[in-house]
N, C-alpha and C. Protein backbone atom coordinates (compact mmCIF):
# COMPACT_ATOMS: atom_id res chain seq x y z
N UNK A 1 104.65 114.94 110.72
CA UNK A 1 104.65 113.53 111.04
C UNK A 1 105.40 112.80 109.93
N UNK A 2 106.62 112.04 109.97
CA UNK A 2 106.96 111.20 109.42
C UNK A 2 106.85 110.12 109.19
N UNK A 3 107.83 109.24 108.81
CA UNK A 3 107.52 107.54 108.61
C UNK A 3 108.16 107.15 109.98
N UNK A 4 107.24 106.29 110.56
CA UNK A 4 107.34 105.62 111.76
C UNK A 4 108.54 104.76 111.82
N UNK A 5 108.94 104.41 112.75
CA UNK A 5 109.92 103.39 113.23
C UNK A 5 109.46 102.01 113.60
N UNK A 6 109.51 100.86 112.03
CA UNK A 6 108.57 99.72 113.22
C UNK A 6 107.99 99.38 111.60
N UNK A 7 107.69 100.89 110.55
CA UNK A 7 107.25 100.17 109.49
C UNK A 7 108.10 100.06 107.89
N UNK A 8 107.69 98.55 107.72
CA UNK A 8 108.67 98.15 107.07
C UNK A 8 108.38 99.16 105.41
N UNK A 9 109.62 99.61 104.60
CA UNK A 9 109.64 100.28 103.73
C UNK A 9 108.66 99.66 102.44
N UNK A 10 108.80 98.27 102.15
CA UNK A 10 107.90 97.75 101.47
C UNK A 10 106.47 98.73 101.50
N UNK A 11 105.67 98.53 102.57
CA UNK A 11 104.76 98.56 103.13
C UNK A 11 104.62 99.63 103.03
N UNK A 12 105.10 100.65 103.41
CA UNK A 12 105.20 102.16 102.80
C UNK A 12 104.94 102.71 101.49
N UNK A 13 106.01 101.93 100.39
CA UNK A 13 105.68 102.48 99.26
C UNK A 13 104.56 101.39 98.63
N UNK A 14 104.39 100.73 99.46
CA UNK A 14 102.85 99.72 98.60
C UNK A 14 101.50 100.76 98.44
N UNK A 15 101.49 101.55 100.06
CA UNK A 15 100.63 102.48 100.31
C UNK A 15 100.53 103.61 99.52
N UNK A 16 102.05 103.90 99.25
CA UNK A 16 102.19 105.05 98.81
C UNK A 16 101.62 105.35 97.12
N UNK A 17 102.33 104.14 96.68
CA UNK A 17 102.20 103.79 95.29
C UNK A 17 100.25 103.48 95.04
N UNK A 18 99.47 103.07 95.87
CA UNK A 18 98.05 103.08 95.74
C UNK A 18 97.64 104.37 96.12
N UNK A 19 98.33 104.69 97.08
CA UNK A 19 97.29 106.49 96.69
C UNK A 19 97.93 107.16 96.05
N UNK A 20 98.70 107.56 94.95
CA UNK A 20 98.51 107.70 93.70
C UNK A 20 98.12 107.14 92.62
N UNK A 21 97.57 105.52 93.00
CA UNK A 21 96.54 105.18 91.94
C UNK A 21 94.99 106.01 92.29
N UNK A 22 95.01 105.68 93.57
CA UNK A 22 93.93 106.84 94.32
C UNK A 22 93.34 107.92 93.82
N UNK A 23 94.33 108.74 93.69
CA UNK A 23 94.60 110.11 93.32
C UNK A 23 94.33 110.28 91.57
N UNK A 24 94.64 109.46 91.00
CA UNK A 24 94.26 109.49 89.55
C UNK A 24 92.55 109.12 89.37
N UNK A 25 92.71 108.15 89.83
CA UNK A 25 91.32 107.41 90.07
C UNK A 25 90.15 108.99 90.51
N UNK A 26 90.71 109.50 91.46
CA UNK A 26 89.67 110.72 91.99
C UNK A 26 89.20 112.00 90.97
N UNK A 27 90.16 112.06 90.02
CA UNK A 27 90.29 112.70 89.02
C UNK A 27 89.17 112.05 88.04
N UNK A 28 89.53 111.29 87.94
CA UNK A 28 88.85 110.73 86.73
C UNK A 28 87.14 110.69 86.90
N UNK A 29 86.82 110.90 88.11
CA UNK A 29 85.21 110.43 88.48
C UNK A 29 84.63 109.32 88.19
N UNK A 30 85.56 108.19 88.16
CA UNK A 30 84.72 106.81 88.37
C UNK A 30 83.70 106.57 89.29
N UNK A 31 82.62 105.85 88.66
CA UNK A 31 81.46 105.26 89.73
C UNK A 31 81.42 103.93 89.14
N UNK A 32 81.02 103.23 90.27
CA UNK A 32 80.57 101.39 90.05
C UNK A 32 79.14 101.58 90.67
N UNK A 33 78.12 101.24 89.33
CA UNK A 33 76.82 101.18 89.32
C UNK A 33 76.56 100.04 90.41
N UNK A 34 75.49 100.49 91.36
CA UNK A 34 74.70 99.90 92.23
C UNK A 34 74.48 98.81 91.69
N UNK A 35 74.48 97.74 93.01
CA UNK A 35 74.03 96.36 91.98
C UNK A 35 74.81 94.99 91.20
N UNK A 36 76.28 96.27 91.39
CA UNK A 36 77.27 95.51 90.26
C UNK A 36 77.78 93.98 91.74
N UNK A 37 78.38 93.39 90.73
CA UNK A 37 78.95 91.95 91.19
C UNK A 37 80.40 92.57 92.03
N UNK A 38 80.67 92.10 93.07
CA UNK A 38 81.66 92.04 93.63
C UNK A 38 82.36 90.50 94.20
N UNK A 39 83.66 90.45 93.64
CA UNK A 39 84.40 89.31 94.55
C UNK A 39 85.47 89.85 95.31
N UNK A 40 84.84 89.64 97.09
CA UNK A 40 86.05 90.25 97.87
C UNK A 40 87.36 89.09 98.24
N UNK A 41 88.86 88.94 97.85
CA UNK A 41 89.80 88.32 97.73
C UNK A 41 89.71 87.38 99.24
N UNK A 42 90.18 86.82 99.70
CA UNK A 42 89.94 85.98 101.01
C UNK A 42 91.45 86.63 101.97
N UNK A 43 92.49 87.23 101.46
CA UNK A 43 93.39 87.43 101.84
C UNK A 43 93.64 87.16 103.67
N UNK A 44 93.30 85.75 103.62
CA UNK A 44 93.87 84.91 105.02
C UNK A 44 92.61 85.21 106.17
N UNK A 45 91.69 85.79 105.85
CA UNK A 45 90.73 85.78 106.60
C UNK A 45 89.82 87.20 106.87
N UNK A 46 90.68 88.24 106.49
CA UNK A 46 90.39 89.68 106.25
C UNK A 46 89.23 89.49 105.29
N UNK A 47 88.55 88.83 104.45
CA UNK A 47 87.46 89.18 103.64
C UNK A 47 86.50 89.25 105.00
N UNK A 48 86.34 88.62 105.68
CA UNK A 48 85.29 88.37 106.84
C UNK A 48 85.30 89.75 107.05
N UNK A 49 86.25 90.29 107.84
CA UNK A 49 85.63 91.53 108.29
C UNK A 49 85.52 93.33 106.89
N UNK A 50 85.79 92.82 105.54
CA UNK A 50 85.61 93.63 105.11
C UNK A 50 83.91 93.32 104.57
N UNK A 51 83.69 91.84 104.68
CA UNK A 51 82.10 91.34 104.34
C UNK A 51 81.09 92.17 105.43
N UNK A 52 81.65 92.04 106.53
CA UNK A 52 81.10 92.66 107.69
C UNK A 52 80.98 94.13 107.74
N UNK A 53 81.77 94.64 106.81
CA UNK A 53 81.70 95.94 106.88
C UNK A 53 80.66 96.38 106.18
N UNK A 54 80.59 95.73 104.72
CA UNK A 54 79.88 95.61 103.53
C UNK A 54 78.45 96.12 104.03
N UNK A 55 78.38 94.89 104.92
CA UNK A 55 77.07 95.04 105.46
C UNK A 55 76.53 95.94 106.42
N UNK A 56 77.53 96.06 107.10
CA UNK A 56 77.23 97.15 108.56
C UNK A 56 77.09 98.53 107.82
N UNK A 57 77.73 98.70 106.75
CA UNK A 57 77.72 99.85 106.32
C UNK A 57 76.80 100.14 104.41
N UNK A 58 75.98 98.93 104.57
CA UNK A 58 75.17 99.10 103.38
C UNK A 58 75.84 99.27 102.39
N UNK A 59 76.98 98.22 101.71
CA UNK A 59 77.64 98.84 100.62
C UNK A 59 76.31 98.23 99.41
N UNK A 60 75.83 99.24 98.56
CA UNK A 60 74.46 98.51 97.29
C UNK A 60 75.70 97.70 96.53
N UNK A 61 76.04 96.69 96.69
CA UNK A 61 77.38 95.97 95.44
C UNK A 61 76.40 94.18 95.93
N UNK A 62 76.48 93.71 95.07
CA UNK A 62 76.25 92.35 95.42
C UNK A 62 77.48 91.62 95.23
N UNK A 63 77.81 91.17 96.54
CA UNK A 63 79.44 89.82 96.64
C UNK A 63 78.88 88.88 95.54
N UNK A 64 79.79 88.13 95.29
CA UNK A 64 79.68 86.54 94.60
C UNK A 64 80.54 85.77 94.90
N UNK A 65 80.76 84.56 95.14
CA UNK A 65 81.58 83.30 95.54
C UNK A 65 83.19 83.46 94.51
N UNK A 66 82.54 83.71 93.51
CA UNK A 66 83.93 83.51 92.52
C UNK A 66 84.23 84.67 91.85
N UNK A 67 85.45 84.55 91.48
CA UNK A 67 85.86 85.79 90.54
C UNK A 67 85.34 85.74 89.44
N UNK A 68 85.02 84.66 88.70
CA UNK A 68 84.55 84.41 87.33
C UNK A 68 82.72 85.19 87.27
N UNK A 69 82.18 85.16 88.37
CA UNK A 69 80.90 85.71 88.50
C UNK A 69 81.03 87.00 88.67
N UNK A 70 82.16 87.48 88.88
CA UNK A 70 82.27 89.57 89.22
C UNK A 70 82.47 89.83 88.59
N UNK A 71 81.77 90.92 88.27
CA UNK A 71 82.24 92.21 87.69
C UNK A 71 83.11 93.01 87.69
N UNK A 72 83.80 93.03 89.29
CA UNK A 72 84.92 93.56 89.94
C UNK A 72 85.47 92.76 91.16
N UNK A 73 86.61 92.68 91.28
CA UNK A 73 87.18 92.05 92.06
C UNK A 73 88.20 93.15 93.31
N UNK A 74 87.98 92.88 94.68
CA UNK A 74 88.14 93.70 95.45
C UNK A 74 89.31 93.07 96.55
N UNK A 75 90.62 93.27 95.91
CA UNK A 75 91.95 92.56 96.63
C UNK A 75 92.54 93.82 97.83
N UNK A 76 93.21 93.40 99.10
CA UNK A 76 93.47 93.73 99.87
C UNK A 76 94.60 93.36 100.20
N UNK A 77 95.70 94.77 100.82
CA UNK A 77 96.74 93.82 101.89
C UNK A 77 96.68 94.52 103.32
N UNK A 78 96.95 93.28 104.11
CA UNK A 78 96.97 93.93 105.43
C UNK A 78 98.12 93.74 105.78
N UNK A 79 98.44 95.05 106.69
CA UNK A 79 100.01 95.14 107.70
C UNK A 79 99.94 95.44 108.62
N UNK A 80 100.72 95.13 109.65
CA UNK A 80 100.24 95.19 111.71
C UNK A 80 101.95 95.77 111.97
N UNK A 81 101.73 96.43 113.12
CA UNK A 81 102.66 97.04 113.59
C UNK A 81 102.33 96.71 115.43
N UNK A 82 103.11 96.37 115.79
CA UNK A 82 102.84 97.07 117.63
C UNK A 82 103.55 97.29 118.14
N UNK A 83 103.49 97.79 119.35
CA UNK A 83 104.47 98.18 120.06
C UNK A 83 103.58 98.83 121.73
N UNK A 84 104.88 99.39 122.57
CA UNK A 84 104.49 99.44 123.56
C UNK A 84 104.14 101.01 124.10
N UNK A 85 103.72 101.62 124.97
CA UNK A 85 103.07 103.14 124.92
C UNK A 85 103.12 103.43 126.47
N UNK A 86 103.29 104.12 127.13
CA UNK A 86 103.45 104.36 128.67
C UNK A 86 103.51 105.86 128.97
N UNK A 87 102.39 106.16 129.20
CA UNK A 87 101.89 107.78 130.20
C UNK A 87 102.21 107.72 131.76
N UNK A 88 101.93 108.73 132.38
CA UNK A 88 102.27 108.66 133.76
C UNK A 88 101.02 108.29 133.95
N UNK A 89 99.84 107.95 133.24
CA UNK A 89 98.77 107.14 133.91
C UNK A 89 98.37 106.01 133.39
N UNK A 90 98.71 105.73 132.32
CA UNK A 90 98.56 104.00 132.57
C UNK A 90 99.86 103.45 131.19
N UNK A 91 100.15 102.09 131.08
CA UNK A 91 100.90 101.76 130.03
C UNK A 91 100.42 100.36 129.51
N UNK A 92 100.43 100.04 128.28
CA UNK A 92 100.08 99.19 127.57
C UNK A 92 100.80 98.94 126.24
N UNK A 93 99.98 98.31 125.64
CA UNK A 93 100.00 97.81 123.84
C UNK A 93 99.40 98.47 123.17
N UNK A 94 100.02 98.89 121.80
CA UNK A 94 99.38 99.17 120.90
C UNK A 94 99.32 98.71 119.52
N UNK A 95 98.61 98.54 118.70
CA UNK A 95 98.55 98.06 117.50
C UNK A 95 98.20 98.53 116.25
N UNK A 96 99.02 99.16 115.28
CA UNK A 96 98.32 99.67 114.28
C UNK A 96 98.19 98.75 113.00
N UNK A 97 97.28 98.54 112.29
CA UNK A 97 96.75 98.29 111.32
C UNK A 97 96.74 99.28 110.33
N UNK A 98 97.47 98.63 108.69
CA UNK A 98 97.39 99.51 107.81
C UNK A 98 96.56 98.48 106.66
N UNK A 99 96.17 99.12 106.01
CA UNK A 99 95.38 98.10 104.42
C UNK A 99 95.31 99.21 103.39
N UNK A 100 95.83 98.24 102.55
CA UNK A 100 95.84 98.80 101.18
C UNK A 100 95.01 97.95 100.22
N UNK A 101 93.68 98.85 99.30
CA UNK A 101 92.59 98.27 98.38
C UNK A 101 92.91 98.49 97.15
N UNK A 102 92.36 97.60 96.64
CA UNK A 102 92.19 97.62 94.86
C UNK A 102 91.18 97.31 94.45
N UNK A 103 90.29 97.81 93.31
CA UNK A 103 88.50 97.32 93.15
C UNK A 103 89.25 97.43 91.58
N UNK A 104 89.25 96.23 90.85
CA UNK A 104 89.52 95.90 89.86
C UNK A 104 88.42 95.54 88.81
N UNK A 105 88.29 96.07 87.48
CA UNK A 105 87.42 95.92 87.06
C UNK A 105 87.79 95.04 86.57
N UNK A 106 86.56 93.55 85.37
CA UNK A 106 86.61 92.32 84.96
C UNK A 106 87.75 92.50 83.93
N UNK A 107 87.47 94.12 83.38
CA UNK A 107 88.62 93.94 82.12
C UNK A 107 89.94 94.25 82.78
N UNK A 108 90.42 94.07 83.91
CA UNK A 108 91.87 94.66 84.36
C UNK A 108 92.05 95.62 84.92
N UNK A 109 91.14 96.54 84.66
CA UNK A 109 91.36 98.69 84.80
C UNK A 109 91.09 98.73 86.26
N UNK A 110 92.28 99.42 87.08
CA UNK A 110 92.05 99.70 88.17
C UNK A 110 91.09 100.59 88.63
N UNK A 111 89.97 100.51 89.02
CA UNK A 111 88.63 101.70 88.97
C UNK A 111 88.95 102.40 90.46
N UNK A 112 89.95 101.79 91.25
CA UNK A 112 89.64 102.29 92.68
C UNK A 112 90.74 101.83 93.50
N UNK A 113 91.36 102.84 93.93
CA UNK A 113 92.56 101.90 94.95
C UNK A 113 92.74 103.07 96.50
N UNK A 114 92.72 102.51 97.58
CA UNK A 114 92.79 103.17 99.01
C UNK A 114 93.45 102.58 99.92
N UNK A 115 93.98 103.74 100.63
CA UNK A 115 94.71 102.69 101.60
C UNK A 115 94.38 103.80 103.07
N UNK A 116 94.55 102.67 104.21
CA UNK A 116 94.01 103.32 105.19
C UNK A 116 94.85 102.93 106.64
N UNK A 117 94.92 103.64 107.44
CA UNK A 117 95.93 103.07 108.99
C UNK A 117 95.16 103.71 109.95
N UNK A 118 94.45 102.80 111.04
CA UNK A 118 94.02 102.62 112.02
C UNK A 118 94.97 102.05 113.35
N UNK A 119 95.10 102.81 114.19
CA UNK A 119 95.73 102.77 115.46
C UNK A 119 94.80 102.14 116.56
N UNK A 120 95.07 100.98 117.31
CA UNK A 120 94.06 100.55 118.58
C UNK A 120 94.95 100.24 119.83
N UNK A 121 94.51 100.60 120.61
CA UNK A 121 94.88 100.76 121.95
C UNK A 121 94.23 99.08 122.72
N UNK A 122 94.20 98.09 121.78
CA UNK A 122 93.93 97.10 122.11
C UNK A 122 94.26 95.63 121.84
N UNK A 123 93.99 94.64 122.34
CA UNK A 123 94.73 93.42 121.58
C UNK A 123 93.98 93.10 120.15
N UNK A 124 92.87 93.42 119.52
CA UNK A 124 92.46 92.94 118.06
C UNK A 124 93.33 94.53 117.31
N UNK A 125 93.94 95.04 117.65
CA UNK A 125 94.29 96.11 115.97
C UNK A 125 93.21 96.58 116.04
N UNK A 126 93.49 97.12 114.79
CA UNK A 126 92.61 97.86 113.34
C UNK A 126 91.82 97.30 112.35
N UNK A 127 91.54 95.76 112.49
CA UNK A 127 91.33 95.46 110.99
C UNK A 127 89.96 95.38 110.91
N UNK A 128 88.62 95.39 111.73
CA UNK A 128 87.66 96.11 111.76
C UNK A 128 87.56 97.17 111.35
N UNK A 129 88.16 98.50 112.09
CA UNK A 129 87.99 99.54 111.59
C UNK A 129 88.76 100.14 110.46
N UNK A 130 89.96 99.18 109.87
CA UNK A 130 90.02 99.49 108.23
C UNK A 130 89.16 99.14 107.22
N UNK A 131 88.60 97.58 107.53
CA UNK A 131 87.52 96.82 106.30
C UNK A 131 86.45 98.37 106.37
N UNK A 132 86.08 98.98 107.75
CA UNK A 132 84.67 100.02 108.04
C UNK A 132 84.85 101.21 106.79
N UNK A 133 86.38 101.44 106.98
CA UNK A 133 87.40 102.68 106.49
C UNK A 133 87.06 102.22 105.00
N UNK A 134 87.20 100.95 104.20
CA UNK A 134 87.23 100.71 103.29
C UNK A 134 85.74 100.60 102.68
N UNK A 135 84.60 100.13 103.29
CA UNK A 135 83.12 99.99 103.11
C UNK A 135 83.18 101.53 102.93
N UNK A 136 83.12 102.40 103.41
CA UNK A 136 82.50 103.53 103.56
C UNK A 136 82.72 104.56 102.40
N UNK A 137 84.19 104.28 101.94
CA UNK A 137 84.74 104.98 100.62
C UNK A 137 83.69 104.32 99.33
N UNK A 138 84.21 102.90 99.26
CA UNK A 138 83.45 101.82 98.50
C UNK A 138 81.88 102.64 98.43
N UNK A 139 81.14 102.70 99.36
CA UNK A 139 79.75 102.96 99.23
C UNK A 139 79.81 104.00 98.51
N UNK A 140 80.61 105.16 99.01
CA UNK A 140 80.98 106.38 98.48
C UNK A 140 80.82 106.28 96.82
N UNK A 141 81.45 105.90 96.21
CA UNK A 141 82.18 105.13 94.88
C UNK A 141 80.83 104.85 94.15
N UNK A 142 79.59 103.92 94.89
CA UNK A 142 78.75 103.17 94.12
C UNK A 142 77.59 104.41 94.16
N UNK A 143 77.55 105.20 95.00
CA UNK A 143 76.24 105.71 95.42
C UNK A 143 76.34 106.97 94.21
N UNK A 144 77.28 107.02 93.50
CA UNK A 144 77.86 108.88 92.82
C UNK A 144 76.58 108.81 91.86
């Protein structure tokens, strides 16, 4: 599987370039103690459903309103792709959703970076089931 047709190169090596922060990060065995302060970035409305995830998926981190109150700060980008898909039994839209994370600690140090692409066969995307994609690692992370 290669690089798709549709996604822009930016966007590629943004991904690319975080999972090898990823990848260092996994090495290293970082954990963020239960409990700790989180500020998730607002990035245009995407905090909602990564808040939602938070919760659906029990992340132990307590949010806070401001960055100045976290401990860690949890920035996101989102990227959409669509296009069109046609079987000999039905044809439609599709939409993929990609996001790329960063869980930044107060002093700067990147403790955590992921990136994730979800495909939907529907008019909302992926960006539910990336914030889910992203809770679930996150919990991963706090629970070690």
């Amino acid at each position: 599987m290669g690089f798709q047709e549709g996604i822009p190169l930016k966007t590629t090596a943004a991904l690319f370039a975080l999972a090898l922060v990823c990848a260092a990060a996994h090495h290293q065995k970082i954990t963020v103690p239960p409990g700790s302060t989180v500020y998730v970035d607002t990035n245009n409305g995407f905090d909602i459903f990564i808040l939602a995830a938070f919760q659906e998926k029990h992340v132990p981190l307590q949010v806070v309103p401001t960055r100045e109150k976290a401990e860690y700060i949890l920035d996101s980008s989102l990227f959409h792709d669509a296009g069109f898909v046609a079987t000999t039994k039905a044809a439609g839209t599709y939409r993929i959703s990609e996001a790329a994370f960063k869980l930044t600690a107060k002093n700067g140090d990147i403790v955590w970076a992921y990136a994730a692409t979800k495909g939907m066969l529907s008019r909302g995307g992926g960006k539910q089931s990336v914030a889910e994609a992203c809770a679930k690692h996150i919990k991963a992370l706090v629970s070690k």
